[in-house]
C-alpha atoms as a PDB file:
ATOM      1  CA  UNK A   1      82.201  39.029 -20.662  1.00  0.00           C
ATOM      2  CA  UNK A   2      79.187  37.171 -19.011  1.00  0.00           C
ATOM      3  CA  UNK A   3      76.516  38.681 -18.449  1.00  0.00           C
ATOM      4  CA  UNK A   4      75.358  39.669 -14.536  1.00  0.00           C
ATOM      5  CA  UNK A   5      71.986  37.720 -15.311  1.00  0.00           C
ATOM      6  CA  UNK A   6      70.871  35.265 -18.006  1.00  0.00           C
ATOM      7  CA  UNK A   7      68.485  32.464 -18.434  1.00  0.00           C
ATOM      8  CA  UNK A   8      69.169  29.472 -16.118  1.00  0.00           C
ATOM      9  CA  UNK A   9      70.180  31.596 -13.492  1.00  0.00           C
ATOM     10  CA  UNK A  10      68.546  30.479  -9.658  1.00  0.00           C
ATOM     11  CA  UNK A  11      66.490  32.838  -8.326  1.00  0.00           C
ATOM     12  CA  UNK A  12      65.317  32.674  -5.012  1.00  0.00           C
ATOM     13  CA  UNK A  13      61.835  34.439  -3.972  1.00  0.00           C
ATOM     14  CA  UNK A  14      60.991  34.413   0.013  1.00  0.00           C
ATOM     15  CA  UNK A  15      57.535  34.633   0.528  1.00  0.00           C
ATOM     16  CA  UNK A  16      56.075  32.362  -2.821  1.00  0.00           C
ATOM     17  CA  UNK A  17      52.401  32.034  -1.789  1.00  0.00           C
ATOM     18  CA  UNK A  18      52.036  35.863  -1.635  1.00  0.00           C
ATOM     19  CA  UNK A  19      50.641  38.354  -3.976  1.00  0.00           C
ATOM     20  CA  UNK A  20      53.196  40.118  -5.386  1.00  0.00           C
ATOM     21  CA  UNK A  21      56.119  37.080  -5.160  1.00  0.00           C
ATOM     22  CA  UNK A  22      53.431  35.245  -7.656  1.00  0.00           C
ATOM     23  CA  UNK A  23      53.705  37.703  -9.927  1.00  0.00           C
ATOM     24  CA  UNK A  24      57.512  37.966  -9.355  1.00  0.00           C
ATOM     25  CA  UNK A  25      57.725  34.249 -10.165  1.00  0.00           C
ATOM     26  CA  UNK A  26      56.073  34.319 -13.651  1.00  0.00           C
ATOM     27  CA  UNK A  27      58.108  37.331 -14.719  1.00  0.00           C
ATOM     28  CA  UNK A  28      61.294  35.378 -13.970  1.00  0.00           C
ATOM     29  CA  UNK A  29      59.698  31.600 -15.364  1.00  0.00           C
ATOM     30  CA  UNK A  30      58.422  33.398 -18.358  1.00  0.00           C
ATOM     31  CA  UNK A  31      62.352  34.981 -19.005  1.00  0.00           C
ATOM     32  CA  UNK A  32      63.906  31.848 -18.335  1.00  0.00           C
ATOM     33  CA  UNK A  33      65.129  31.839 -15.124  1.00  0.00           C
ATOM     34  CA  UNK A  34      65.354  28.748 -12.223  1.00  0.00           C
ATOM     35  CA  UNK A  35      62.986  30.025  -9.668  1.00  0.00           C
ATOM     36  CA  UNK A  36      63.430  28.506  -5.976  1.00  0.00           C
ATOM     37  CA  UNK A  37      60.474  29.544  -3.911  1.00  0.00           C
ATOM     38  CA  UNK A  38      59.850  29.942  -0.421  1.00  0.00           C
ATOM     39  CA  UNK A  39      56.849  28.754   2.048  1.00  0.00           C
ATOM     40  CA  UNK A  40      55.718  28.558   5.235  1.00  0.00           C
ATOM     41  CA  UNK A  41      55.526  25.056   5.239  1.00  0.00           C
ATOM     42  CA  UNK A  42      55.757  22.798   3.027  1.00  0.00           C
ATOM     43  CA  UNK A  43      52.565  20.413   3.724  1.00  0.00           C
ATOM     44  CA  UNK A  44      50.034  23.215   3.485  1.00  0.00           C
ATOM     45  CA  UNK A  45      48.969  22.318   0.124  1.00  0.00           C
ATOM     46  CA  UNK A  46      46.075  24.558   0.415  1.00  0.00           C
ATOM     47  CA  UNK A  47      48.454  27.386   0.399  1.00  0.00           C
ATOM     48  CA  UNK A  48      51.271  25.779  -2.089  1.00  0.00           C
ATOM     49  CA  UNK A  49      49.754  23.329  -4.669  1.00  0.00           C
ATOM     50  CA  UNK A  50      48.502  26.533  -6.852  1.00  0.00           C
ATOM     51  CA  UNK A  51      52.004  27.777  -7.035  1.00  0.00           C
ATOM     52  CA  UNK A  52      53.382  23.844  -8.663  1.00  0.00           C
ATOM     53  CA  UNK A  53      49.944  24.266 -11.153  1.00  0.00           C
ATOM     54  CA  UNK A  54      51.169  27.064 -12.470  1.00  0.00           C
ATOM     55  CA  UNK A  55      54.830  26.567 -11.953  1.00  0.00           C
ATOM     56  CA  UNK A  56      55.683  23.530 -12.560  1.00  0.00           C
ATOM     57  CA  UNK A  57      59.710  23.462 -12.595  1.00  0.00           C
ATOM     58  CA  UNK A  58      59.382  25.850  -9.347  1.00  0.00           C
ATOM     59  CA  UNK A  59      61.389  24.376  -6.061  1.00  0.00           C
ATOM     60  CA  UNK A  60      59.957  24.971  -2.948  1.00  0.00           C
ATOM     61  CA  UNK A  61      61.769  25.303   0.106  1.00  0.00           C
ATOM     62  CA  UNK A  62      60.288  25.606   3.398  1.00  0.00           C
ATOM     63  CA  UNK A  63      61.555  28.740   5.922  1.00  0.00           C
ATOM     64  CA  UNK A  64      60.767  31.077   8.431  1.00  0.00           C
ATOM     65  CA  UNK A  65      61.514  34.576   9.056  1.00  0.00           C
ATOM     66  CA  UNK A  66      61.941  34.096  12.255  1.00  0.00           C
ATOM     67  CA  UNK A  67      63.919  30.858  12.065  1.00  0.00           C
ATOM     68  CA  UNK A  68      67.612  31.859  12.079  1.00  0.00           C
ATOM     69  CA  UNK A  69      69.743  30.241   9.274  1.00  0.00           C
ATOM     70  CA  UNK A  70      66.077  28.952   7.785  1.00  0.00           C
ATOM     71  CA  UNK A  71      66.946  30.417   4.197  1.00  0.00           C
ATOM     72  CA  UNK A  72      70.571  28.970   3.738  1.00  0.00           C
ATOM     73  CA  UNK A  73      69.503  25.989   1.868  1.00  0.00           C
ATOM     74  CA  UNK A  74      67.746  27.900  -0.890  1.00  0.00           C
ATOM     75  CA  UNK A  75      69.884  30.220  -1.049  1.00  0.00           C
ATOM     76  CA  UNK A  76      73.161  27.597  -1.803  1.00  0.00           C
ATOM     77  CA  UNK A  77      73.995  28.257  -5.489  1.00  0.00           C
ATOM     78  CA  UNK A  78      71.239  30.826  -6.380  1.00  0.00           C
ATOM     79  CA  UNK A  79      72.787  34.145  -8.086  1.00  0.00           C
ATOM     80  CA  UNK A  80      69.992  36.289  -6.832  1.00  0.00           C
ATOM     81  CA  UNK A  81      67.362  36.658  -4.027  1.00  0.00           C
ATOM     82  CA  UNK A  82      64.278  38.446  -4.399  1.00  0.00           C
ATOM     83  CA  UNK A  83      62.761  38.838  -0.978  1.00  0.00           C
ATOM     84  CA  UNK A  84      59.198  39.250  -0.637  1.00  0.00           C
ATOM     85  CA  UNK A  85      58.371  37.101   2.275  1.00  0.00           C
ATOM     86  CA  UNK A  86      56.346  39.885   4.893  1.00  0.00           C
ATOM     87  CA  UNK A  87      53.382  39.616   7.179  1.00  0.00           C
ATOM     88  CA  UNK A  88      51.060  42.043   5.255  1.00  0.00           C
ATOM     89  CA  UNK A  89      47.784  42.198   7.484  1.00  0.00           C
ATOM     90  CA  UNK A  90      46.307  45.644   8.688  1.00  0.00           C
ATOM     91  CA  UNK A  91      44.257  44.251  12.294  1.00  0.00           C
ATOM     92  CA  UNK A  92      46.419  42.219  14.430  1.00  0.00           C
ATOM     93  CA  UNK A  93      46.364  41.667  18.617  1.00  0.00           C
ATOM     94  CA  UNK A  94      50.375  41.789  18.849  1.00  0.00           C
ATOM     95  CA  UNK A  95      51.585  44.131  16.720  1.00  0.00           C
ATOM     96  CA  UNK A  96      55.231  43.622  17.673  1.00  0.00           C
ATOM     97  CA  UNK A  97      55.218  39.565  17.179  1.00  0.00           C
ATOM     98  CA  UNK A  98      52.580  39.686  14.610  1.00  0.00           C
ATOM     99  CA  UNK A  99      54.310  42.382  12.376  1.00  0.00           C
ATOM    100  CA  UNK A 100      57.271  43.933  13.414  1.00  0.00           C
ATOM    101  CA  UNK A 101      59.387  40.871  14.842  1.00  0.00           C
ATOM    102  CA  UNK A 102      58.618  38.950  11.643  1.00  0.00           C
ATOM    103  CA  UNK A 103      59.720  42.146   9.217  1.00  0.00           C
ATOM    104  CA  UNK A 104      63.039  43.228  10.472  1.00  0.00           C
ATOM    105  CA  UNK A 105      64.161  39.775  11.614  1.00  0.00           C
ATOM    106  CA  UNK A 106      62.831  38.309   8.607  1.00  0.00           C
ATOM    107  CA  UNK A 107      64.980  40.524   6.118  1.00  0.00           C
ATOM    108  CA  UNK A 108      67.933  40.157   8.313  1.00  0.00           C
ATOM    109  CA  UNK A 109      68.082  36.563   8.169  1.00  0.00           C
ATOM    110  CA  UNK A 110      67.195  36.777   4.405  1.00  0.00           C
ATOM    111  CA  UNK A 111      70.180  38.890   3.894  1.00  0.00           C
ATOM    112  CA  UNK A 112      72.755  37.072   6.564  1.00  0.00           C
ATOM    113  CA  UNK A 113      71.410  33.674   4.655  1.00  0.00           C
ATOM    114  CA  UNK A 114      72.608  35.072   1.070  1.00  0.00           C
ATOM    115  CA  UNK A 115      75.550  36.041   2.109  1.00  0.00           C
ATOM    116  CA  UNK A 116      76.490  33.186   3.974  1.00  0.00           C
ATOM    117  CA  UNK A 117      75.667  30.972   1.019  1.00  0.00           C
ATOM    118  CA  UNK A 118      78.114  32.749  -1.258  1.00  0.00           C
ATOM    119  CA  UNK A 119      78.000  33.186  -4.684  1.00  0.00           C
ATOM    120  CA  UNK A 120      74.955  35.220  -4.988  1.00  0.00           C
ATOM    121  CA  UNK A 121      75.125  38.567  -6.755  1.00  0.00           C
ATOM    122  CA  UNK A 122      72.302  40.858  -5.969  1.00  0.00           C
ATOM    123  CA  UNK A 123      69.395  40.734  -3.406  1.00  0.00           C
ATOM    124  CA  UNK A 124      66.509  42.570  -4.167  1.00  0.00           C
ATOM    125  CA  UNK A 125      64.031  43.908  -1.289  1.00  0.00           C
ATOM    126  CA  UNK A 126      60.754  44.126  -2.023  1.00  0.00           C
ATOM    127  CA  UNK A 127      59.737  47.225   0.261  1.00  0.00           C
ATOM    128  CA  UNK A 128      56.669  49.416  -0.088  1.00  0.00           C
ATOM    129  CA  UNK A 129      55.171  53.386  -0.540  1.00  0.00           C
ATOM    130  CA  UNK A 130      55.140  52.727   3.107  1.00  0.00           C
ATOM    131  CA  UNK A 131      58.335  52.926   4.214  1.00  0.00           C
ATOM    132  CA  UNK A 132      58.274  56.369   2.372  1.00  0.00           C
ATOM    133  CA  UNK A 133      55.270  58.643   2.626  1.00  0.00           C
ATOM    134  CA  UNK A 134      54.150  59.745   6.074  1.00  0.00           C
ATOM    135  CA  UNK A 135      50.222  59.930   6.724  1.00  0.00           C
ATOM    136  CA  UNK A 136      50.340  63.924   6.897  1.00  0.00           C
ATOM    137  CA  UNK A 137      50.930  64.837   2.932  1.00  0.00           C
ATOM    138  CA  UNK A 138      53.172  67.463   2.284  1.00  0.00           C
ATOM    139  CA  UNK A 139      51.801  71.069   2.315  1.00  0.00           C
ATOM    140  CA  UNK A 140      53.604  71.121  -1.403  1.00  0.00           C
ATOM    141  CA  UNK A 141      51.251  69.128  -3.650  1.00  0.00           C
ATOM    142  CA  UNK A 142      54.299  69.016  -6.186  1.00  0.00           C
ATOM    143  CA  UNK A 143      56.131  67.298  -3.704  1.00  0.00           C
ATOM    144  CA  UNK A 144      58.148  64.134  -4.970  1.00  0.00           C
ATOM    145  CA  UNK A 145      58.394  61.481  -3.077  1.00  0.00           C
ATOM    146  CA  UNK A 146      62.163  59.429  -3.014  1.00  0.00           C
ATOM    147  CA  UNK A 147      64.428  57.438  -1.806  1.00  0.00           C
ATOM    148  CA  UNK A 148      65.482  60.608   0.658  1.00  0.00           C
ATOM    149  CA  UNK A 149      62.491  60.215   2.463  1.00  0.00           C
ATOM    150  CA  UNK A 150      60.813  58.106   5.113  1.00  0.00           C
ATOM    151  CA  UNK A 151      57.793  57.304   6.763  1.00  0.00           C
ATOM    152  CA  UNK A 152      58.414  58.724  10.701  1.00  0.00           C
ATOM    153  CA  UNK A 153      54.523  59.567  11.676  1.00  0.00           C
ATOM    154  CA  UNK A 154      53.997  55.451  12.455  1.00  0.00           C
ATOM    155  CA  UNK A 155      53.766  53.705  15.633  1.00  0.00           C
ATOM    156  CA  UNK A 156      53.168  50.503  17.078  1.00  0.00           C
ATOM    157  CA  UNK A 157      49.717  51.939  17.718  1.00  0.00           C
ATOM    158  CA  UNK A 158      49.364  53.624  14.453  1.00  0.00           C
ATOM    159  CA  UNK A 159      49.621  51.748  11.597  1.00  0.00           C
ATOM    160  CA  UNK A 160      51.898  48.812  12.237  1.00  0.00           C
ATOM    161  CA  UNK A 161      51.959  47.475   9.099  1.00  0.00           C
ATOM    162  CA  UNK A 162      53.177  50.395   7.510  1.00  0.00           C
ATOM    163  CA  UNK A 163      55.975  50.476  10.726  1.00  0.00           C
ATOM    164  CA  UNK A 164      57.025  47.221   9.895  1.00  0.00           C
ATOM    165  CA  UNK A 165      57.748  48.056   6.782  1.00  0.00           C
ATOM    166  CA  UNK A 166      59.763  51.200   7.549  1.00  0.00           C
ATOM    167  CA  UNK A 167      61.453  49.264  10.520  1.00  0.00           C
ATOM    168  CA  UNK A 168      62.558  46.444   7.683  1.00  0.00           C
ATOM    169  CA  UNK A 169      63.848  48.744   5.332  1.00  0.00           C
ATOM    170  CA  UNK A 170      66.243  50.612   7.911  1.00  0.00           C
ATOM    171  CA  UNK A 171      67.299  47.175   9.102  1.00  0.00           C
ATOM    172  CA  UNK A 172      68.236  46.248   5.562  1.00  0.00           C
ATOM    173  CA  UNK A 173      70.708  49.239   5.004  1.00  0.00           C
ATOM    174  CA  UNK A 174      72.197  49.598   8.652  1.00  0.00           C
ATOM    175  CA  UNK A 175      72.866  46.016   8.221  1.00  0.00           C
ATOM    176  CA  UNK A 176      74.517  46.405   4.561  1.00  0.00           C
ATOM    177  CA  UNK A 177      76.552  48.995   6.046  1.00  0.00           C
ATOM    178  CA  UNK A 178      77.934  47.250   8.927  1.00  0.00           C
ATOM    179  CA  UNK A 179      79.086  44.454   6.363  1.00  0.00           C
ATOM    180  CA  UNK A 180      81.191  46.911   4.733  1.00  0.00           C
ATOM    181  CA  UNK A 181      83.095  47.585   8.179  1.00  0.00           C
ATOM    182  CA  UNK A 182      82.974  43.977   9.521  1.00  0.00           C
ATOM    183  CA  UNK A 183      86.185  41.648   8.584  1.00  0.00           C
ATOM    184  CA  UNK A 184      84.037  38.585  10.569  1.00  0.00           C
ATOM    185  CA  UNK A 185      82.732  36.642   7.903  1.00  0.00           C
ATOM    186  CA  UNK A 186      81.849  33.578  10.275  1.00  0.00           C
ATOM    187  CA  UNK A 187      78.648  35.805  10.955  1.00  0.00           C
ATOM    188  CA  UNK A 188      78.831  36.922   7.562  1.00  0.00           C
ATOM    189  CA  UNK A 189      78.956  40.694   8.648  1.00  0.00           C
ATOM    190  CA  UNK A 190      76.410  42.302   9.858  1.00  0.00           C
ATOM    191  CA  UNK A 191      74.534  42.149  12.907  1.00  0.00           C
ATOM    192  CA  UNK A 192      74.998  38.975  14.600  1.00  0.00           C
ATOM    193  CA  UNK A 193      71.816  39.182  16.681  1.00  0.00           C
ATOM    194  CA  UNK A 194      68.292  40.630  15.583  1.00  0.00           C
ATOM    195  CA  UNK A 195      68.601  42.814  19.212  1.00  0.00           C
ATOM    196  CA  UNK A 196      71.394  44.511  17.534  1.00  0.00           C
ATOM    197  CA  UNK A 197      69.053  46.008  15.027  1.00  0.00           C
ATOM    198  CA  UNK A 198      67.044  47.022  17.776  1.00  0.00           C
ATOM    199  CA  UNK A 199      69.870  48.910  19.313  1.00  0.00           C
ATOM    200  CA  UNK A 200      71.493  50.324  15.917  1.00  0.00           C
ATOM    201  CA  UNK A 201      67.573  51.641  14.849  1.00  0.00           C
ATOM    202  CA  UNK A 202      67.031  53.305  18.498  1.00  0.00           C
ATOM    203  CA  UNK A 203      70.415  55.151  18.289  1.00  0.00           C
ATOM    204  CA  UNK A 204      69.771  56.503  15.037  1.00  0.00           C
ATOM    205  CA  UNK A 205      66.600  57.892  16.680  1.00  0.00           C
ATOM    206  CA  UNK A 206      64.051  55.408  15.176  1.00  0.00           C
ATOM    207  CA  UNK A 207      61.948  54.222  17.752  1.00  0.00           C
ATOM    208  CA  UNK A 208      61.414  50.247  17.869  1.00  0.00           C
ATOM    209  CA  UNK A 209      59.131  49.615  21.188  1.00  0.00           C
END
């Protein structure tokens, strides 16, 4: 039986230049894997030529979160996607376009992109203690944080980032299960616009304004 993963495999990882997707990377070069990175752009060798000193064999790709269809490429004949690729900054002037937009668009089109490309087997989303833990703690200081809770205390005026990150997350899953219910695979299930996110978040009470 072959196995799910094994060396050689392609592994795409959104978001290359950041923090945690360079650590990603050397985990999955160091175990043998074909790692296909992805940047901003391409020509920004300020921001890219650290990642081909220290990765060599890694392929970059350029895309954009917000760039519909921008991650098909890299994602033709990869087996798995790790997606990492999301604006992480704390002080910004638009929090909407600056973090929000970029988040839950971003992993949609991650996600529509893999599919689309068929063939690959598993995408992993990179989310964050964020998306979890409100900013009140619990009055139980035994309390365990999981996967049955969420972070509902954020605004667009309090704490974006940590919004965004929530927002993304809850994107990822209603959009996972509206592939399981959608025979259209020209849109490869799935929302077929980022508004319809929007919509599906706001009637499951989650506020996205």
């Amino acid at each position: 039986r072959e196995p799910f993963a094994q060396p050689g495999d392609v592994v795409v990882v959104t978001g290359a230049t950041g923090f945690v997707a360079g650590h990603v990377i050397r985990e999955l070069t160091a175990k043998g894997f074909q790692v296909r990175g992805t940047v901003r752009n391409l020509t920004d060798t300020a921001k890219t030529q650290h990642l081909k000193t220290l990765f060599p064999d890694l392929e970059l790709y350029e895309a954009d979160l917000l760039e519909d269809g921008s991650f098909q490429e890299c994602c033709r004949g990869a087996r798995f996607v790790i997606h990492c690729a999301s604006p992480f900054q704390y002080v910004v002037q638009d929090p909407e376009n600056d973090l929000v937009e970029p988040a839950v668009k971003g992993t949609i089109n991650v996600l529509r992109s893999a599919r689309l490309a068929g063939g690959v087997r598993r995408v992993v989303l990179t989310s964050s203690t964020a998306a979890v833990m409100t900013l009140e703690p619990p009055s139980d200081s035994s309390y365990l944080w999981s996967e049955d809770d969420w972070n509902v205390d954020t605004t667009l005026e309090d704490n974006p980032y940590r919004y965004s990150k929530t927002l993304a997350e809850q994107a990822a899953w209603l959009w996972m299960a509206s592939c399981y219910n959608s025979h259209d695979y020209g849109i490869a299930g799935g929302f077929e616009d980022p508004t319809q996110v929007r919509a599906a978040l706001e009637s499951g009470g989650q506020k996205y304004d």
